[in-house]
Protein backbone atom coordinates (compact mmCIF):
# COMPACT_ATOMS: atom_id res chain seq x y z
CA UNK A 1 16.47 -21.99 28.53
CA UNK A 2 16.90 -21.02 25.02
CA UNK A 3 19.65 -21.55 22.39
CA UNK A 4 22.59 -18.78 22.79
CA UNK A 5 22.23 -17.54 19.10
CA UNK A 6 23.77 -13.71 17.63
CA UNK A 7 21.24 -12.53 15.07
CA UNK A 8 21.62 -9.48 13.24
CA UNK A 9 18.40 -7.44 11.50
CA UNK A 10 19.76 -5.31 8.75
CA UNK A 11 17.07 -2.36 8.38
CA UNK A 12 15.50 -0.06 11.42
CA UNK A 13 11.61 0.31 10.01
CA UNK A 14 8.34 -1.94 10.91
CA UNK A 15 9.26 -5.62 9.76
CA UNK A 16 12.58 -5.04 11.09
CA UNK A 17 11.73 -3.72 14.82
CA UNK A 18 9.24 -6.42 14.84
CA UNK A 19 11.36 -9.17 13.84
CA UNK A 20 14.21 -7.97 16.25
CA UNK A 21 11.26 -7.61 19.84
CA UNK A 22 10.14 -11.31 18.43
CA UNK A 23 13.27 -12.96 18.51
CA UNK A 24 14.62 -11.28 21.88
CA UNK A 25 11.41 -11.68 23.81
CA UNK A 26 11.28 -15.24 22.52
CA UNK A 27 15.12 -16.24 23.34
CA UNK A 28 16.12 -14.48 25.93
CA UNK A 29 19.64 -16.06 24.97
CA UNK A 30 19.75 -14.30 21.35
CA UNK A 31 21.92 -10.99 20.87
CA UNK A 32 19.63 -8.91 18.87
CA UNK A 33 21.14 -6.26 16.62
CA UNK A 34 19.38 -3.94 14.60
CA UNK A 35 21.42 -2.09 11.89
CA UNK A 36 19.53 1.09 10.61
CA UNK A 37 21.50 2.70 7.59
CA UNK A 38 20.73 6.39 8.44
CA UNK A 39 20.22 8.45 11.38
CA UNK A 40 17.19 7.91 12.66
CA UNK A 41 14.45 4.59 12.60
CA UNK A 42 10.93 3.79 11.41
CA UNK A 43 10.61 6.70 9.37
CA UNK A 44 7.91 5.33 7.46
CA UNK A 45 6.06 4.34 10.78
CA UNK A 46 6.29 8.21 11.23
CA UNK A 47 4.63 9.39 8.10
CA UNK A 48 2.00 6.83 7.60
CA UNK A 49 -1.54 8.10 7.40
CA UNK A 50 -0.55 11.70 7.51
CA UNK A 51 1.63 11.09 11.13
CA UNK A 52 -1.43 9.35 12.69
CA UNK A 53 0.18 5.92 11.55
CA UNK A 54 -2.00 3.29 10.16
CA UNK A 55 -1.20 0.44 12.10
CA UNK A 56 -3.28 -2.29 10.03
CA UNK A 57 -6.45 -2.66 8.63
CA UNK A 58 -10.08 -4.43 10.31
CA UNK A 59 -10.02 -7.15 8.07
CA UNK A 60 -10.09 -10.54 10.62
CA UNK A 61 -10.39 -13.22 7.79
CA UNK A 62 -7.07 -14.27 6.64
CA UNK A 63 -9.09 -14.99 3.36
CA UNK A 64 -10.29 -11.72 2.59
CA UNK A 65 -7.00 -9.79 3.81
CA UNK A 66 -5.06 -11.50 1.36
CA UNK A 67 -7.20 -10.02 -1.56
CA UNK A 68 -5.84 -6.45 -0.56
CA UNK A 69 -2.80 -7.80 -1.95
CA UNK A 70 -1.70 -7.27 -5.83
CA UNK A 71 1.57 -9.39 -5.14
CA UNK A 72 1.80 -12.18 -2.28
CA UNK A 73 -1.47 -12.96 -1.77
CA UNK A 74 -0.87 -16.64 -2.47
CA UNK A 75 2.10 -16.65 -0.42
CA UNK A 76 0.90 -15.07 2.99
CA UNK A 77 -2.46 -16.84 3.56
CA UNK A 78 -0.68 -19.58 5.36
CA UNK A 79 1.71 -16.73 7.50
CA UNK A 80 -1.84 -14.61 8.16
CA UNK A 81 -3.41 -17.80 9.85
CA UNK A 82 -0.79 -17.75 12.37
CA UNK A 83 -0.39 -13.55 12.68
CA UNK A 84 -2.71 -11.39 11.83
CA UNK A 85 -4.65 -8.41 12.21
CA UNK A 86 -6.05 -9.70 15.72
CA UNK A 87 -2.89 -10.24 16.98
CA UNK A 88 -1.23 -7.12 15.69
CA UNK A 89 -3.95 -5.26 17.91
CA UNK A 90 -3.54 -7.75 21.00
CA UNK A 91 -0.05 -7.59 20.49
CA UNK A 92 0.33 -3.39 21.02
CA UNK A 93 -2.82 -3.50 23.52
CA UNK A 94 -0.45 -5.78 25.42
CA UNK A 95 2.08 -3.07 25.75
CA UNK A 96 -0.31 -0.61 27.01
CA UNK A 97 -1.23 1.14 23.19
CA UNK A 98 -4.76 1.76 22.24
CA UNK A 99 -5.96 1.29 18.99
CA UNK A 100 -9.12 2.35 17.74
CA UNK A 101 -10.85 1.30 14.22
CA UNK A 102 -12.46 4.31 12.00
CA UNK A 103 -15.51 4.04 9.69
CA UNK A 104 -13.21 2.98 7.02
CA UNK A 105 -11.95 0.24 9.10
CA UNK A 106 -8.41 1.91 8.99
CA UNK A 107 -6.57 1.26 12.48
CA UNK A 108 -4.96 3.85 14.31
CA UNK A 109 -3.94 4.65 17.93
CA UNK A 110 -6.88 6.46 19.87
CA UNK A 111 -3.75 9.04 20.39
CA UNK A 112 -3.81 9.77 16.29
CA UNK A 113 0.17 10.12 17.02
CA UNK A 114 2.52 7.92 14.96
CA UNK A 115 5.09 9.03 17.80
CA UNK A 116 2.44 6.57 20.27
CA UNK A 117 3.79 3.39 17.67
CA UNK A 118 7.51 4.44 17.65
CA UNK A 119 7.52 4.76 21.44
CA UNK A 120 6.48 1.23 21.73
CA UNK A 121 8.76 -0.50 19.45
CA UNK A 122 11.52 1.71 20.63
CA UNK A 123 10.59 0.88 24.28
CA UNK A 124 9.97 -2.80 24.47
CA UNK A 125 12.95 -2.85 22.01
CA UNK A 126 15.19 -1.66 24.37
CA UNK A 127 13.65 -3.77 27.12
CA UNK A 128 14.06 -6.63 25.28
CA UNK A 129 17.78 -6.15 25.04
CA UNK A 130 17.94 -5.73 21.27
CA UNK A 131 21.16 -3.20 20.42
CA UNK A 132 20.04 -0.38 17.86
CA UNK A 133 22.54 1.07 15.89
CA UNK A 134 22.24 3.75 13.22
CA UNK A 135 24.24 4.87 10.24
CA UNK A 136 25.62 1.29 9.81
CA UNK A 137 24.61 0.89 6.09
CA UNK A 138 26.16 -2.83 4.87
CA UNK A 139 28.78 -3.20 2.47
CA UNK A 140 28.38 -6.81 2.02
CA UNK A 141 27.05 -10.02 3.34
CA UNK A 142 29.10 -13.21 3.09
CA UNK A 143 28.03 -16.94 3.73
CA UNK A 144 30.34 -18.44 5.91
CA UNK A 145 30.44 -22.40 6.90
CA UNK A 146 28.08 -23.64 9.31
CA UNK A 147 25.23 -21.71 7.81
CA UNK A 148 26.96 -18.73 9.56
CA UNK A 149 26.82 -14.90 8.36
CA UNK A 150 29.44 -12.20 8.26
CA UNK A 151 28.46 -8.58 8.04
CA UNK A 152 31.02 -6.08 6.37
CA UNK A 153 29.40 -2.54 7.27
CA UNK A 154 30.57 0.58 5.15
CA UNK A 155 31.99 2.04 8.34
CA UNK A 156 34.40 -0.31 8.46
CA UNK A 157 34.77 -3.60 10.13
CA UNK A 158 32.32 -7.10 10.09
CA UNK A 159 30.83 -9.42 13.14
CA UNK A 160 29.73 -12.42 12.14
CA UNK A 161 25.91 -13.98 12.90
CA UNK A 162 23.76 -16.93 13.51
CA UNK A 163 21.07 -15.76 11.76
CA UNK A 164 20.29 -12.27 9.79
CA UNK A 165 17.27 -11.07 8.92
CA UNK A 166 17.12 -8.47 5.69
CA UNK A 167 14.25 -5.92 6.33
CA UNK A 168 15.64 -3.14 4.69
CA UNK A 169 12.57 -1.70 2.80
CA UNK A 170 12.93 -1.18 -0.41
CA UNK A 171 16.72 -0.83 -1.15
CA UNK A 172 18.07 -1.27 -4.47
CA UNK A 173 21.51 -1.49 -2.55
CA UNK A 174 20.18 -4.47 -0.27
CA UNK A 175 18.73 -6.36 -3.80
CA UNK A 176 21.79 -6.14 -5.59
CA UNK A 177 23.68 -7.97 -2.42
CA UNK A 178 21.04 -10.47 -2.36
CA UNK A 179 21.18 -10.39 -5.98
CA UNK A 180 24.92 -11.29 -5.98
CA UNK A 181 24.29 -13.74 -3.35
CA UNK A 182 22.11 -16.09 -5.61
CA UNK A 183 18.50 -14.87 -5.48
CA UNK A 184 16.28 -13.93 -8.32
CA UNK A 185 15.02 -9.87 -7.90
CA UNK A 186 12.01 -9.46 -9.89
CA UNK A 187 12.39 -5.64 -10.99
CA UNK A 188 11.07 -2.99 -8.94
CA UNK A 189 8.31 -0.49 -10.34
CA UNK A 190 6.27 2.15 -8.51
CA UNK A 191 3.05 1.11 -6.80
CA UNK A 192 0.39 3.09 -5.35
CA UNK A 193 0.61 6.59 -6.77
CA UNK A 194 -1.91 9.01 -8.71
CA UNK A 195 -2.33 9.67 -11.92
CA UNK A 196 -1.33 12.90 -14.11
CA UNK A 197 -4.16 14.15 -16.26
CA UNK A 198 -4.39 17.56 -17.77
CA UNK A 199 -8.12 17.47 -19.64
CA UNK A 200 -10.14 20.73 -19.51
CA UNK A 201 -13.26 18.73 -18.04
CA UNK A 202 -11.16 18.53 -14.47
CA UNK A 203 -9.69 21.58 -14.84
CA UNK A 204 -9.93 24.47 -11.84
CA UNK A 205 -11.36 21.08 -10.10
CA UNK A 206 -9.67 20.21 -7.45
CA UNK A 207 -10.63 19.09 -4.43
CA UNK A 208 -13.84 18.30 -5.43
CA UNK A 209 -14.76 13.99 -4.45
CA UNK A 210 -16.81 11.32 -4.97
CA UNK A 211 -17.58 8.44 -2.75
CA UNK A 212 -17.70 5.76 -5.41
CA UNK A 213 -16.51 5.38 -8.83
CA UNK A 214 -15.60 2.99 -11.16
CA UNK A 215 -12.52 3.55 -13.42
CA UNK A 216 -10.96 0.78 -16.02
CA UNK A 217 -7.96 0.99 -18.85
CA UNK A 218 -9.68 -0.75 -21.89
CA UNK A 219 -6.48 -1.87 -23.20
CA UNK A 220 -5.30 -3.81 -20.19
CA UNK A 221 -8.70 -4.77 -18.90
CA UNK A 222 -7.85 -3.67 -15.18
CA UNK A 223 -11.03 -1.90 -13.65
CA UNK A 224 -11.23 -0.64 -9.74
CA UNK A 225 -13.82 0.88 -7.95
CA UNK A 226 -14.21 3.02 -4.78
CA UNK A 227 -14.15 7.24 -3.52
CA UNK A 228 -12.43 9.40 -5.95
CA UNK A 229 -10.71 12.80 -5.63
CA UNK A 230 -9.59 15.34 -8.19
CA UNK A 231 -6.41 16.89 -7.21
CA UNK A 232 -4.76 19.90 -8.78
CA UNK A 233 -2.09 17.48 -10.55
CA UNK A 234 -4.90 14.87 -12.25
CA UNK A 235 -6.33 11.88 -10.40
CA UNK A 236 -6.43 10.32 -7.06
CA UNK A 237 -8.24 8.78 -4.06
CA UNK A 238 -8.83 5.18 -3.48
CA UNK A 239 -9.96 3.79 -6.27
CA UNK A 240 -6.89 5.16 -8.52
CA UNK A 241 -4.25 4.10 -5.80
CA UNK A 242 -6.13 0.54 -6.12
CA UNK A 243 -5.51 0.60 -9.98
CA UNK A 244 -2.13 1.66 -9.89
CA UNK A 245 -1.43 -1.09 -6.88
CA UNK A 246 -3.39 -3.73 -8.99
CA UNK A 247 -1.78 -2.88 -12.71
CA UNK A 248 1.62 -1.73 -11.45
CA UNK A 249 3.70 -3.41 -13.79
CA UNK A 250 1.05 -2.96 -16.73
CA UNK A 251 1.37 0.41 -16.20
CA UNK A 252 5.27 0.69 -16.07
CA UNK A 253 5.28 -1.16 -19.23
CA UNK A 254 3.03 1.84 -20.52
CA UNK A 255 5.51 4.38 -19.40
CA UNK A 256 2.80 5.59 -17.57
CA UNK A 257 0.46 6.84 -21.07
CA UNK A 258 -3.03 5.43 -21.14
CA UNK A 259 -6.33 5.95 -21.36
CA UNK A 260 -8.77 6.09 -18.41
CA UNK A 261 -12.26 5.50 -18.42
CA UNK A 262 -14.16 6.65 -15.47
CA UNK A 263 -18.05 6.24 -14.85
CA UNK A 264 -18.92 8.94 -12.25
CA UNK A 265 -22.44 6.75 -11.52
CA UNK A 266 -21.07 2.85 -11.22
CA UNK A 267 -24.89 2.19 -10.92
CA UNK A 268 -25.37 3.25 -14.24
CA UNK A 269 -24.47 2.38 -17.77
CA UNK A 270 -24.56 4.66 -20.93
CA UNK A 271 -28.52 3.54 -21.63
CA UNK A 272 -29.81 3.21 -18.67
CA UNK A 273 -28.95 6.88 -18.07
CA UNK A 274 -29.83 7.98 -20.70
CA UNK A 275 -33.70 6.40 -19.81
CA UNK A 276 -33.18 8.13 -15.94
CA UNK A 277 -32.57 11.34 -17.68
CA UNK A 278 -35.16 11.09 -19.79
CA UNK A 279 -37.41 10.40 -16.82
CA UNK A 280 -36.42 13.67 -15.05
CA UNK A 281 -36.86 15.44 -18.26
CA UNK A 282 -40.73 14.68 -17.90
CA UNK A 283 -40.88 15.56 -14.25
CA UNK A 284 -42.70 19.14 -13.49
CA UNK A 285 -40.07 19.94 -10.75
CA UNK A 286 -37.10 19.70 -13.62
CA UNK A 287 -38.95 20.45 -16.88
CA UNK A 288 -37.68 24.57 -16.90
CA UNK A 289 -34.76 23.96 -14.57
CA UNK A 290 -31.44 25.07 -16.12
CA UNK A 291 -30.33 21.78 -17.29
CA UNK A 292 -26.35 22.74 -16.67
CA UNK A 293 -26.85 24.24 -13.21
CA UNK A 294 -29.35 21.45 -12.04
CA UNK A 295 -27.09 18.24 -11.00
CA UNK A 296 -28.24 14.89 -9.92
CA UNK A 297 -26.83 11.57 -9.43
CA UNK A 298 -24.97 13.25 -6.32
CA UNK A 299 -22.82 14.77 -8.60
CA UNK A 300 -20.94 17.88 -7.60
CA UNK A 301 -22.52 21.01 -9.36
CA UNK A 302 -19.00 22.24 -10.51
CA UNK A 303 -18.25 18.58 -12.11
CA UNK A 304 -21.93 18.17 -13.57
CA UNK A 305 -21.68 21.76 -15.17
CA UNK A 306 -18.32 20.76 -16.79
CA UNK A 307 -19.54 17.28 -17.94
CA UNK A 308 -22.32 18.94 -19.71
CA UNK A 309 -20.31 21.55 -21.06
CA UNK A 310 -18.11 18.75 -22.64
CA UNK A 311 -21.58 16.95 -23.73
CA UNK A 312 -22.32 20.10 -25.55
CA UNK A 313 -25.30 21.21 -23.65
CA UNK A 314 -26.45 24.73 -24.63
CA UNK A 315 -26.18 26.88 -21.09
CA UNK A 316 -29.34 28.43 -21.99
CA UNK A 317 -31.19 24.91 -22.54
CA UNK A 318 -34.09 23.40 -19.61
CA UNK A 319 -34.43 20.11 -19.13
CA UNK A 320 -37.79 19.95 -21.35
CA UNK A 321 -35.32 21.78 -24.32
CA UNK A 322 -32.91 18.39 -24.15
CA UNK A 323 -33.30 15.52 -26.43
CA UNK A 324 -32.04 11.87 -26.58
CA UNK A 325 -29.31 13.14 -28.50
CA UNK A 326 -28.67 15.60 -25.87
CA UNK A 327 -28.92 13.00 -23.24
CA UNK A 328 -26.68 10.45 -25.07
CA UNK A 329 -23.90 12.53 -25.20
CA UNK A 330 -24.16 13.32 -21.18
CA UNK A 331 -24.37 10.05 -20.66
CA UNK A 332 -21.67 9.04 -22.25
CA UNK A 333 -19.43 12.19 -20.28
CA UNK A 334 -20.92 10.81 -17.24
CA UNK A 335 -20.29 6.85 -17.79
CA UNK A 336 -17.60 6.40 -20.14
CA UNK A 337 -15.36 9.81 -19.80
CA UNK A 338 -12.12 8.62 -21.11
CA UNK A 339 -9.15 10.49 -19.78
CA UNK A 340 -5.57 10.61 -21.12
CA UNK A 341 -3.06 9.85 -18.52
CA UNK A 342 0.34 11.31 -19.23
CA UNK A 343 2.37 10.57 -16.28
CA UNK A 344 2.39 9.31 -12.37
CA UNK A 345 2.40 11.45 -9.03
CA UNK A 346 3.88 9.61 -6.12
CA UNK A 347 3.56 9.70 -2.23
CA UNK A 348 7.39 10.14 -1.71
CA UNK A 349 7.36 9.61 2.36
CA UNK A 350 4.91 6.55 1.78
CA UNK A 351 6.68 5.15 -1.72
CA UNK A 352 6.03 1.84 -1.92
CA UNK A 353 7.20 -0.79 -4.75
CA UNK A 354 5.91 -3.80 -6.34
CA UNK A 355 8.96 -5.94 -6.60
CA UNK A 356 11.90 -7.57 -4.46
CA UNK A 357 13.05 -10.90 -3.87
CA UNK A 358 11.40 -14.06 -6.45
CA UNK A 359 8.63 -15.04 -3.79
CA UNK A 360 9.26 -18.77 -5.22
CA UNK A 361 13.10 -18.64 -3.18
CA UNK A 362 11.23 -17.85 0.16
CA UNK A 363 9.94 -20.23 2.72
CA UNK A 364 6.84 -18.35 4.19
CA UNK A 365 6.68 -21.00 7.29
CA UNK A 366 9.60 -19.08 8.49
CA UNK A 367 10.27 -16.30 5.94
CA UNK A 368 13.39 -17.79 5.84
CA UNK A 369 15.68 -18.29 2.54
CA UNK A 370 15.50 -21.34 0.36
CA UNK A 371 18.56 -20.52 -0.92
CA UNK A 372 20.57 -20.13 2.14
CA UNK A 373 20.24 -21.38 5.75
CA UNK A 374 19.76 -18.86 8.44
CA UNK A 375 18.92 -15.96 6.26
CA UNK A 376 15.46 -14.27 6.54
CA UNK A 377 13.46 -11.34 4.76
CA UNK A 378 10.73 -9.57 5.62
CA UNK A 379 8.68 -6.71 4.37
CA UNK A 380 9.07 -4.26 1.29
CA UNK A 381 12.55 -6.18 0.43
CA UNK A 382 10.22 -8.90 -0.97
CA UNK A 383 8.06 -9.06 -3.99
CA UNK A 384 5.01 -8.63 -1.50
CA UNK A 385 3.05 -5.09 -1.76
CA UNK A 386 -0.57 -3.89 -0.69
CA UNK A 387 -3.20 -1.34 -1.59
CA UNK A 388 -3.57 1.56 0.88
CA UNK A 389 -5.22 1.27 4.84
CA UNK A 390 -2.84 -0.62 6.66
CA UNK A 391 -2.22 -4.19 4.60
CA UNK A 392 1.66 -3.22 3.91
CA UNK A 393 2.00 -3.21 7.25
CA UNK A 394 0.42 -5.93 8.75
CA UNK A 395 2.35 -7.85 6.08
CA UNK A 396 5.71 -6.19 7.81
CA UNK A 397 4.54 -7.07 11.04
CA UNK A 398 3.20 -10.83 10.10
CA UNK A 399 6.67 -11.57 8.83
CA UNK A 400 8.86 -9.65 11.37
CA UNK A 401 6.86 -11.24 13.94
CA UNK A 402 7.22 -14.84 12.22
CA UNK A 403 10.66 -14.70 11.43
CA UNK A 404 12.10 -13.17 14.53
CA UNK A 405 10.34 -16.52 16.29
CA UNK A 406 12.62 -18.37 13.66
CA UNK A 407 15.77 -17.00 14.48
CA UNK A 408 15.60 -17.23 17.79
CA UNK A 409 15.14 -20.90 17.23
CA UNK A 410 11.78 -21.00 18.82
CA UNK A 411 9.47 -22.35 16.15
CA UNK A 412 5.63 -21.26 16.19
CA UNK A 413 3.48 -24.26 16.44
């Protein structure tokens, strides 16, 4: 028999469900309570990869998932050797949901429904025993002796807790109560968004991808690489959303003004181009092709045609008419473009943050406070974030998972 214990989890979305099933199923003793601040739960479990939800990624070594992460990866190797991406997926097959892993190793359920996910946290939730209760939003959250915690909810009223757990996303309401409480918050800034770039070369664009490029800011020496998509606003795909993961706070500090270089052939550099091109320029099948309207590389015709129009290609020029000169300046369009970037686009239903609680005040055995006993966090509210494809939320459901088993006072081993 377990330890009677009240524990409270303060925020309805993945870390928090999770943490709230673990510590129930584990103690059948524990009062769960989940607080959710507005009127409904796991809203971001709804909206993640376009309502298909993208339960985690097929990445089984916990030393290559923790690269995927700009901020934490130190932190959660030791938590991903006990709770990873092969239990996440024996954990919901368990409970009857099917997952199935796509060519980009993005894991989804076979039913491409988020609505599949919710149902089984809400479900096993509820058989569990763990009490949901929306539009509580906290007021406060007060120590109390014995290692103790009293809620004060903006409804009115407290209850006081054995344990609490803090998953509440990323809520600048939640940090300043922690922040009051003691614990360092290092500043939040956007992560994972796209980048606003109004250059003629792109222009009328959009839509138009590329399975691999390589982009870089020269001044901060951050580089990424991976598909690419032009969008009507500027830039984006998964090699931008990398960059802006990776260089987050670089990039705040640069209010979001920069340069961009992009090479639209990462195989290629400026000279050794310039030698292919040259090569083609001999060939009998190119030699009185219309240079502009005859692409290669596995460039789209609408981007080639616009990267030679920037290179200053005459229209009416065939390959054999092109020179070295010619070729230089194509070359350089094609492998060192630099683009001005004059602003940031984000995903507003998927917003994620790089910031939260001082990773230094957290013990990741238990995702417990150093600061104070019996008080956990998990997910966005720390200083932990991921690129795109699943890695926030296996990091929500490693620590919901890890710390609900702590709370319940039923230690992993």
């Amino acid at each position: 028999m377990g330890t009677h214990r009240t524990v409270a989890v303060i925020g309805g979305g993945a870390a928090g469900y999770f943490a709230a099933i673990a510590a129930a199923e584990a103690n059948p003793n524990c009062q769960v309570i989940l607080y959710e601040k507005g009127a409904d739960t796991l809203g971001k479990v709804r909206v993640s990869g376009g309502g298909r939800c993208n339960v985690t990624h097929a990445c089984f070594s916990p030393n290559e998932l923790i690269e995927f992460y700009p901020r934490g990866s130190a932190e959660l190797l030791g938590p991903f050797n006990r709770f990873m991406t092969g239990d996440t997926l024996e954990w919901f097959a368990d409970r009857g949901v099917e997952l199935k892993i796509e060519a980009d190793n993005r894991i989804f359920p076979v039913t491409n429904s988020s609505q599949t996910i919710i149902d089984c946290l809400e479900t096993f939730a509820a058989r569990a025993g763990v009490d949901v209760k929306t539009r509580h939003g906290v007021q406060s959250l007060d120590p109390l002796p014995g290692g103790r915690w009293r809620i004060v909810f903006d409804e009115g009223g407290d209850r006081d807790f054995d344990a609490v757990l803090l998953a509440p996303g990323s809520s600048r309401r939640m940090w300043d109560v922690l922040r009051k409480l003691g614990h360092s918050i290092v500043t939040p800034v956007p992560s994972l968004f796209t980048f606003v770039v109004k250059d003629k070369r792109i222009t009328g664009l959009e839509g138009i991808s590329l399975d691999r490029v390589s982009l870089s800011i020269p001044l901060s020496g951050w580089e990424s690489e991976g598909p690419f998509l032009i969008t009507h606003v500027g830039m984006s795909g998964p090699a931008v959303l990398r960059l802006s993961a990776f260089a987050a706070r670089w990039l705040a500090d640069a209010g979001y003004r920069f340069s961009l270089t992009v090479n639209f052939t990462p195989d290629y550099t400026i000279e050794s181009l310039i030698d292919h091109l040259n090569g083609l320029r001999k060939s009998t099948d190119f030699q009185r092709r219309k240079l502009i309207t005859t692409p290669v590389l596995g460039l789209p015709l609408r981007l080639w045609k616009s990267l030679c129009m920037a290179a200053k290609i005459p229209e009416s020029f065939t390959w054999s008419d092109a020179g070295k000169p010619h070729f230089r300046r194509l070359a350089e369009q094609v492998t060192q473009a630099s683009f001005p970037v004059s602003g940031k686009n984000t995903f507003k239903d998927e917003f994620v943050t790089a910031g939260g609680v001082a990773l230094s005040e957290v013990d990741f055995r238990t995702f417990g406070s150093k600061l104070f006993p019996n008080l956990y966090l998990a997910g966005e509210v720390l200083d932990i974030d991921a690129v795109t494809g699943g890695f926030n939320f296996q990091a929500a459901w490693t620590g919901g998972w890890i710390a609900g088993h702590a709370m319940a006072h039923r230690p992993l081993e």
